[in-house]
Protein backbone atom coordinates (compact mmCIF):
# COMPACT_ATOMS: atom_id res chain seq x y z
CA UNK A 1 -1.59 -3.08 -3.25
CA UNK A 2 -1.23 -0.66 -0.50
CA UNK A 3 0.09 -3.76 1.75
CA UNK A 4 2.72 -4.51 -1.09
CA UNK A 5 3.73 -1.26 -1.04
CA UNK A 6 4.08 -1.20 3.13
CA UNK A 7 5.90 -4.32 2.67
CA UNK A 8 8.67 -2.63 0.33
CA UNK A 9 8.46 0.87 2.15
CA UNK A 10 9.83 -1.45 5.55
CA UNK A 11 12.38 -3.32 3.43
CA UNK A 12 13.54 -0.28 2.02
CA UNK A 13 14.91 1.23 5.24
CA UNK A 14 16.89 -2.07 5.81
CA UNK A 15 18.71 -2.02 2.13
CA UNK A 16 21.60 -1.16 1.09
CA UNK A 17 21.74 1.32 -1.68
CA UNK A 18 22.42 -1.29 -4.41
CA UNK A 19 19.04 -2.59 -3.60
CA UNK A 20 17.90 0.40 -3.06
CA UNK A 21 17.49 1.23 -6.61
CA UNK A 22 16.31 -2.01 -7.43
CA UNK A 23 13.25 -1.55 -5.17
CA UNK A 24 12.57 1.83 -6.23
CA UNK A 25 12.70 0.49 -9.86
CA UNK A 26 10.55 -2.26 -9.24
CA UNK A 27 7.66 0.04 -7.30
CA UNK A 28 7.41 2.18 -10.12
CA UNK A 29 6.53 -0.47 -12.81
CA UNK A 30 4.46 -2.26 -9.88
CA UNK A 31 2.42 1.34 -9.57
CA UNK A 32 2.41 1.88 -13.55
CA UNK A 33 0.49 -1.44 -13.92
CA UNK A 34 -2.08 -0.95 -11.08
CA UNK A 35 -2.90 2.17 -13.01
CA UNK A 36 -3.19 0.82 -16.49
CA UNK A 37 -3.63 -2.84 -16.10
CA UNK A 38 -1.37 -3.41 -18.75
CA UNK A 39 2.82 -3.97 -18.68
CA UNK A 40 5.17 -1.70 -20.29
CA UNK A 41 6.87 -2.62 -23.06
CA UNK A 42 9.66 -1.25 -24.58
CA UNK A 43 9.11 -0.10 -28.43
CA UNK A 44 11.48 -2.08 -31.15
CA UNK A 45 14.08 -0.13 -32.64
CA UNK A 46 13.68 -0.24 -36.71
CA UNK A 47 15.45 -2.70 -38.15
CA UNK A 48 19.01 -1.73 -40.19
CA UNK A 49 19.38 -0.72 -43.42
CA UNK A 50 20.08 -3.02 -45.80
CA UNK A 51 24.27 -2.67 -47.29
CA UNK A 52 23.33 -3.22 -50.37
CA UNK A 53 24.00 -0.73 -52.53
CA UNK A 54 26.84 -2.42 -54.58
CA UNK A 55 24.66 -5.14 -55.31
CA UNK A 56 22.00 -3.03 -57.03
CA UNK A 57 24.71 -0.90 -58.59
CA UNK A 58 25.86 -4.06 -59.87
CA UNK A 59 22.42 -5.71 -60.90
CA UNK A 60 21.80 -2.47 -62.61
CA UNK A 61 25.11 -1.85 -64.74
CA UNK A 62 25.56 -5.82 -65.23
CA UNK A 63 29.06 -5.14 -63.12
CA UNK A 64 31.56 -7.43 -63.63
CA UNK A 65 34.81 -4.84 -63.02
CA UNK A 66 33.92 -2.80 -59.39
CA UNK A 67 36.04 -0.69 -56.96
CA UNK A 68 34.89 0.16 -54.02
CA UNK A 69 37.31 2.97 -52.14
CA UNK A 70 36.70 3.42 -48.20
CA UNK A 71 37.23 7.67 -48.81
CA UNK A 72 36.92 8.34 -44.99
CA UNK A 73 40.65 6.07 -44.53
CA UNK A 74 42.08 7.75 -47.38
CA UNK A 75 41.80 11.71 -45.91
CA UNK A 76 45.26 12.95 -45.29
CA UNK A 77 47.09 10.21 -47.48
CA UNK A 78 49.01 11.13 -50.11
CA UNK A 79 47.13 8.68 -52.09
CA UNK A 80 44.04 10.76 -52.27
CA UNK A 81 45.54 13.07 -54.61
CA UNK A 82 46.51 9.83 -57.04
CA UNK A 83 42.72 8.94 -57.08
CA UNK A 84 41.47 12.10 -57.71
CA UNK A 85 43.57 12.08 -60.92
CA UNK A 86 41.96 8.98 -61.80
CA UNK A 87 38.72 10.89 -62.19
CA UNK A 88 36.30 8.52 -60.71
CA UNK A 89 34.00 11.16 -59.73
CA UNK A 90 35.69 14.40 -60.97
CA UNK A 91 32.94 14.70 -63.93
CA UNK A 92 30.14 14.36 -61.11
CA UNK A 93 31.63 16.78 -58.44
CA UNK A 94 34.63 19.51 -59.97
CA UNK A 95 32.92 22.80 -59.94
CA UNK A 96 30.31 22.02 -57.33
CA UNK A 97 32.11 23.32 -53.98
CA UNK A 98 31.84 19.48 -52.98
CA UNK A 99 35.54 17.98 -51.84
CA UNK A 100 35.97 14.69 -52.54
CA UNK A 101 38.27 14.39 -49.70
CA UNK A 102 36.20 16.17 -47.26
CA UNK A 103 33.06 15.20 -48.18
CA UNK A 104 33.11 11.42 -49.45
CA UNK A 105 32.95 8.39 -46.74
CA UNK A 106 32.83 5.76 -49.41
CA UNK A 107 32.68 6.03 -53.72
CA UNK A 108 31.73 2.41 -55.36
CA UNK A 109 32.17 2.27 -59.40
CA UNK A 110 30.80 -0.95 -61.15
CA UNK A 111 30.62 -1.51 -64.93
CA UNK A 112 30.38 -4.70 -67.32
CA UNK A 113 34.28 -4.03 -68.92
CA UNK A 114 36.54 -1.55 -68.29
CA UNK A 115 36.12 -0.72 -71.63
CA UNK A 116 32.71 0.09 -70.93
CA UNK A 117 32.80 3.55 -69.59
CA UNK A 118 29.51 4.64 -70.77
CA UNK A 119 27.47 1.71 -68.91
CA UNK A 120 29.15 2.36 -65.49
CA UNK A 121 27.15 3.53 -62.53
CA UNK A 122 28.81 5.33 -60.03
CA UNK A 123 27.87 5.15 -56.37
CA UNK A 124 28.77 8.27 -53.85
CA UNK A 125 28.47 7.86 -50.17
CA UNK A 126 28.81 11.79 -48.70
CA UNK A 127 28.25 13.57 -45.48
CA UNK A 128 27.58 16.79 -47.25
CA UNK A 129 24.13 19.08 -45.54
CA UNK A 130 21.08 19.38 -47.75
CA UNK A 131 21.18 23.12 -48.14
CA UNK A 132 25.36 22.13 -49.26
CA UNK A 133 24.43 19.99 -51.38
CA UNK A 134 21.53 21.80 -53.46
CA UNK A 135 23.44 24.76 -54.05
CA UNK A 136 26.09 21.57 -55.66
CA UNK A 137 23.88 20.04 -57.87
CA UNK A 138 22.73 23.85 -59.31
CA UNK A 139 26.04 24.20 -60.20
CA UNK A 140 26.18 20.74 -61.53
CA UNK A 141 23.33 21.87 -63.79
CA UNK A 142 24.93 24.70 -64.67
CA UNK A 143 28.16 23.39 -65.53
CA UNK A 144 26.40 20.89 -68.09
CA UNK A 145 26.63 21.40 -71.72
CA UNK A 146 24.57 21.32 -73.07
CA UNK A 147 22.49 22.85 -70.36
CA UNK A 148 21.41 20.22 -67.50
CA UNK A 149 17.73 19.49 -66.77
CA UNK A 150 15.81 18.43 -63.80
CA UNK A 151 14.15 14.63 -63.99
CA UNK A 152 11.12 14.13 -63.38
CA UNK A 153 9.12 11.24 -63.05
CA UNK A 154 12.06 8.86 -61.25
CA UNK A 155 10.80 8.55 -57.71
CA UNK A 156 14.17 10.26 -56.53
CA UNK A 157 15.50 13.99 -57.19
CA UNK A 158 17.71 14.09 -60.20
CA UNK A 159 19.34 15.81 -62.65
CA UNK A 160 20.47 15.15 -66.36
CA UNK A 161 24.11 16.86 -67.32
CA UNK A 162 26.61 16.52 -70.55
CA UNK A 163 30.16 16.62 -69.33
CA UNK A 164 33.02 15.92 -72.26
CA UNK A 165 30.44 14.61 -74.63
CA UNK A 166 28.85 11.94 -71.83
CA UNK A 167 25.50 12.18 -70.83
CA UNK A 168 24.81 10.84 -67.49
CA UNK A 169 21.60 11.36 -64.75
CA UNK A 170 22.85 12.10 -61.02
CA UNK A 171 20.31 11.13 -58.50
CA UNK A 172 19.91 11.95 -54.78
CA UNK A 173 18.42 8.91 -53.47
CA UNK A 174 18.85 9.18 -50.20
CA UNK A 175 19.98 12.52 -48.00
CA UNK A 176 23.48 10.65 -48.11
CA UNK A 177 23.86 9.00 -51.39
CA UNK A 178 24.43 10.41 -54.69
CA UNK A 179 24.04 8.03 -57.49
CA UNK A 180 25.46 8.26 -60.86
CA UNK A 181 23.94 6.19 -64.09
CA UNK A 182 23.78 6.26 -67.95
CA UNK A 183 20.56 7.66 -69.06
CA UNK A 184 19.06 4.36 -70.49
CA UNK A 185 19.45 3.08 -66.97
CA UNK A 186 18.03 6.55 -65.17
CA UNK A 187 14.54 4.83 -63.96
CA UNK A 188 16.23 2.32 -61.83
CA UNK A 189 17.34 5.17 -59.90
CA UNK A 190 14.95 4.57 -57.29
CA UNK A 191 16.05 0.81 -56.57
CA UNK A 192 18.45 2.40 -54.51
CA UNK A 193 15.56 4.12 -52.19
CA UNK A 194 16.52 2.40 -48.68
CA UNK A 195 20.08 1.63 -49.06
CA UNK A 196 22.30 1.78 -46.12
CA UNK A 197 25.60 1.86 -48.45
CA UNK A 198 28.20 -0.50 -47.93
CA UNK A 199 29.44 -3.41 -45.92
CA UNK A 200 32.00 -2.09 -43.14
CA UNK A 201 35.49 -3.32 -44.08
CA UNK A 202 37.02 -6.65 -42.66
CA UNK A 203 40.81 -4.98 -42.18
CA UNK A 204 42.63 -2.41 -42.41
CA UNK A 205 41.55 -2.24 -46.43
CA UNK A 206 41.03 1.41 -48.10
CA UNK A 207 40.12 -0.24 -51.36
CA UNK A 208 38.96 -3.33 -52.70
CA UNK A 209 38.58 -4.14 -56.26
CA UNK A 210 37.01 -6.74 -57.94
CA UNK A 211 36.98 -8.49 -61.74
CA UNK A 212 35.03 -11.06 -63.07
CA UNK A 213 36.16 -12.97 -65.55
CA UNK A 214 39.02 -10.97 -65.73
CA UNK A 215 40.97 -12.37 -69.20
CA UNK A 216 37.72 -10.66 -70.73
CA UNK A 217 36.67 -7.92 -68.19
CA UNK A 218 39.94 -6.60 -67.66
CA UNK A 219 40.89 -5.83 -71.41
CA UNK A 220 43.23 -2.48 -72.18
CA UNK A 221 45.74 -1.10 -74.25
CA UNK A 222 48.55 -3.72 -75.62
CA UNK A 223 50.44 -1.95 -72.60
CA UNK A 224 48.45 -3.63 -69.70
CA UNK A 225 48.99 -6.77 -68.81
CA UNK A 226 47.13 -9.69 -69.84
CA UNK A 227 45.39 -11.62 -67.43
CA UNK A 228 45.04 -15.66 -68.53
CA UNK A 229 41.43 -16.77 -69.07
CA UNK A 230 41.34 -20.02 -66.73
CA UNK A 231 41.46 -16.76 -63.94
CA UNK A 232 37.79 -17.50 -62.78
CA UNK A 233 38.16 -13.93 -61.11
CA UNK A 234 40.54 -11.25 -59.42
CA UNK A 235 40.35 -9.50 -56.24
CA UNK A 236 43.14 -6.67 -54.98
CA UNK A 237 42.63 -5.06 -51.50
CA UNK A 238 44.63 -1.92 -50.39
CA UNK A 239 46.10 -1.19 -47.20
CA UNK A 240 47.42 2.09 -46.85
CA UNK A 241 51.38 2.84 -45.43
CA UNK A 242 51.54 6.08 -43.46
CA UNK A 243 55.06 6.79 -45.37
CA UNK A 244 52.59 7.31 -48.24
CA UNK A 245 52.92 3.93 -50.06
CA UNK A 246 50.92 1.15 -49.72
CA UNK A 247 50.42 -3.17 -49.30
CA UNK A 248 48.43 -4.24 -52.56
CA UNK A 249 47.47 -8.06 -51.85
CA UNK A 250 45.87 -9.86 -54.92
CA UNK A 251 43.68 -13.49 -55.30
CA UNK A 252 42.10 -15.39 -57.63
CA UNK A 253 40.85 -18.58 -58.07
CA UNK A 254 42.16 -20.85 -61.09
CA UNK A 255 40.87 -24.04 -61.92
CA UNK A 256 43.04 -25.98 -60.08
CA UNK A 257 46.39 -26.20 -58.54
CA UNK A 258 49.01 -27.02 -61.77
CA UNK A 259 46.61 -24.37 -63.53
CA UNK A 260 47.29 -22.16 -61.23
CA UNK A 261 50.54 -22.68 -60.70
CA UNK A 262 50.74 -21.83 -64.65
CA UNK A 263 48.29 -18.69 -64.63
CA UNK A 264 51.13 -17.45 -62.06
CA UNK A 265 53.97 -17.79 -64.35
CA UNK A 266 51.92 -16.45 -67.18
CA UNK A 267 50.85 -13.11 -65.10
CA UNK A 268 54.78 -12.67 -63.55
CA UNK A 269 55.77 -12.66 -67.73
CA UNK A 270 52.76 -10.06 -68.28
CA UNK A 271 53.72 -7.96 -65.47
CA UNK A 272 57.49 -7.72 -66.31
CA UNK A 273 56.40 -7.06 -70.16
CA UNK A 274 53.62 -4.35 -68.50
CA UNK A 275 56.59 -2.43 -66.43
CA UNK A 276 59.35 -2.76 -68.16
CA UNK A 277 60.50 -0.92 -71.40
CA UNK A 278 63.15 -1.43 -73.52
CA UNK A 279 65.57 1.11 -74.60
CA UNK A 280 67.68 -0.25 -77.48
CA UNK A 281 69.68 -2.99 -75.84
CA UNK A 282 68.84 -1.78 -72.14
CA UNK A 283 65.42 -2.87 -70.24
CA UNK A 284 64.35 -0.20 -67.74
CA UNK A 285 62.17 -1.54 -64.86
CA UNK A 286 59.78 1.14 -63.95
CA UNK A 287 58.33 -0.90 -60.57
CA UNK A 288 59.68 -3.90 -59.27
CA UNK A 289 57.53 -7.15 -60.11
CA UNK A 290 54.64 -8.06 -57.71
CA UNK A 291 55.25 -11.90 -58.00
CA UNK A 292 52.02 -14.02 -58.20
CA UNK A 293 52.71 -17.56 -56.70
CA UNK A 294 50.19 -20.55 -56.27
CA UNK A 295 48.57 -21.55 -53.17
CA UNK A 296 46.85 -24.83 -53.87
CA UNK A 297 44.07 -23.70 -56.49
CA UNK A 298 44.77 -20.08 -56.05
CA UNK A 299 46.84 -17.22 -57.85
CA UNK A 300 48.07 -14.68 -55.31
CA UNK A 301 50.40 -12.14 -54.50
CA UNK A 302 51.34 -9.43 -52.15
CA UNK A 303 53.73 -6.68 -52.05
CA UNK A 304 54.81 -3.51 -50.42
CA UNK A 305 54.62 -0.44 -52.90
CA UNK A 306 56.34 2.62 -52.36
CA UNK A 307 55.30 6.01 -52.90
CA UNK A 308 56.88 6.40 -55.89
CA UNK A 309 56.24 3.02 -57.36
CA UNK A 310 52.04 4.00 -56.78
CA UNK A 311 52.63 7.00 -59.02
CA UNK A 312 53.22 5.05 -61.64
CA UNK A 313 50.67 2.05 -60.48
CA UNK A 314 47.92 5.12 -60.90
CA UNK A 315 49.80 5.99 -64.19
CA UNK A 316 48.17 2.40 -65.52
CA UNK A 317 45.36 2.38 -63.66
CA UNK A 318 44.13 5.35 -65.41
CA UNK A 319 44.36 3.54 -68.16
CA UNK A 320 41.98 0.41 -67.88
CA UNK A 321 39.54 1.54 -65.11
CA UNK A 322 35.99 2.31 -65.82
CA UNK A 323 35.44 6.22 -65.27
């Protein structure tokens, strides 16, 4: 070695400094395996974490009806405040000190119907500190009436609480997740031990919901529209506007083309019997009509919504969503 190391030493004077620091690098791993008689290697990173939590929260509440709101691309928008009112997670986090719209990155809600309220399970993706978020789920417990409990027994830290009749078990199963599930379902808790969250969005999306099934999922009051059963599913992504509004693009796939050509007239009557009412002789148009149109076997549509015309979007979302 010590004639290797002449050898470089010479052809290090002659270098410029580009291979300079080549040589260098190269004596030092040529000196750290005379002395150990073994090569370096470098140690693996661990692998990533899988993004799977909708898929359990799914699995576990038989989802067929899910939203899934990107909260860190909604902070400063005007439409923050019209999805607070919806009260997605207002039972889990008013009177804790926790801010939705400081605190949340991403909320997921999944249930079977979204007349199915009481099977949901609520997913919360948060960047609140441990000593933060302690001190929130005491007052959670506190809050509860009846008075909350601590679970034991569920692999995961969690708390039973009673909020307007509704019990439901909150569980911290990771630093950064709070999950949300009926009581029957409280043991699966710990499925969720490992989760890294959520798939990163495609676009420029804030929200994307999803309906299976929707002529049966989807079900509200006589005042929502109807959506026709040969609808295999639904999907509506939100972009957000920065004049406060908003693009709402919707697809589905029918069961083929003339169908869906036919499922697009059908939802176009729905949605002008939805947001229209009729005053005596006069129809008032609260929004303007999306318009679905066919695209081979597809039912789509996409519109620009103003500010004003969201309020009153919310107004029936309130209505049919699973909370």
């Amino acid at each position: 070695m010590p004639s290797v190391r002449h050898g470089l030493f010479a052809a290090l004077r002659r270098a410029p400094l580009g291979l300079l620091v080549i040589a260098l690098a190269l004596l030092a791993v040529s000196c750290g395996s005379a002395s150990s008689g073994t090569p370096l290697e470098a140690e693996a990173p661990p692998p990533p974490k899988p993004r799977n939590a909708a898929a359990i929260a799914q699995a576990i509440a038989g989802g067929k009806v899910s939203a899934l709101v990107y909260a860190d691309r909604t902070r400063g928008h005007p439409i923050m405040a019209r999805l607070a009112a919806l009260d997605l997670w207002g039972p889990v986090l008013g009177g804790t000190g926790l801010d939705p719209e400081r605190d949340l990155e991403r909320a997921f809600v999944t249930a079977p119907r979204t007349d199915a309220a009481g099977e949901a399970v609520v997913v919360l993706e948060h960047n609140v500190p441990p000593e933060r978020l302690a001190t929130g789920l005491d007052a959670l417990l506190s809050r509860s009436h009846p008075p909350g409990t601590r679970e034991e027994g569920l692999g995961v830290p969690a708390v039973r609480v009673t909020f307007k009749g509704h019990t439901r078990v909150v569980a911290t199963v990771e630093p950064n997740f709070l999950v949300v599930l009926p009581v029957s379902r409280a043991r699966e808790a710990r499925r969720f031990i490992g989760t890294g969250g959520f798939p990163d969005p495609t676009g420029d999306e804030a929200a994307v919901a999803m309906a299976i099934e929707p002529a049966r999922t989807l079900k509200g009051p006589r005042e929502a529209p109807r959506v026709p059963p040969t609808l295999r599913s639904l999907e509506a992504i939100v972009t957000l506007a920065e004049d406060g509004g908003a693009l709402v693009a919707l697809d589905g796939p029918s069961e083929g083309p003339e169908q869906a050509a036919r499922d697009a007239a059908f939802l176009n009557e729905e949605v002008e019997r939805a947001t229209s009412l009729r005053i005596a002789i006069v129809k008032v148009r609260l929004v303007d009509p999306i318009g679905f149109f066919a695209e081979g076997d597809r039912v789509k549509a996409k519109r620009r919504v103003t500010p004003g015309e969201l309020d009153k979007l919310f107004g029936l979302l309130s209505a049919v969503l699973p909370r």
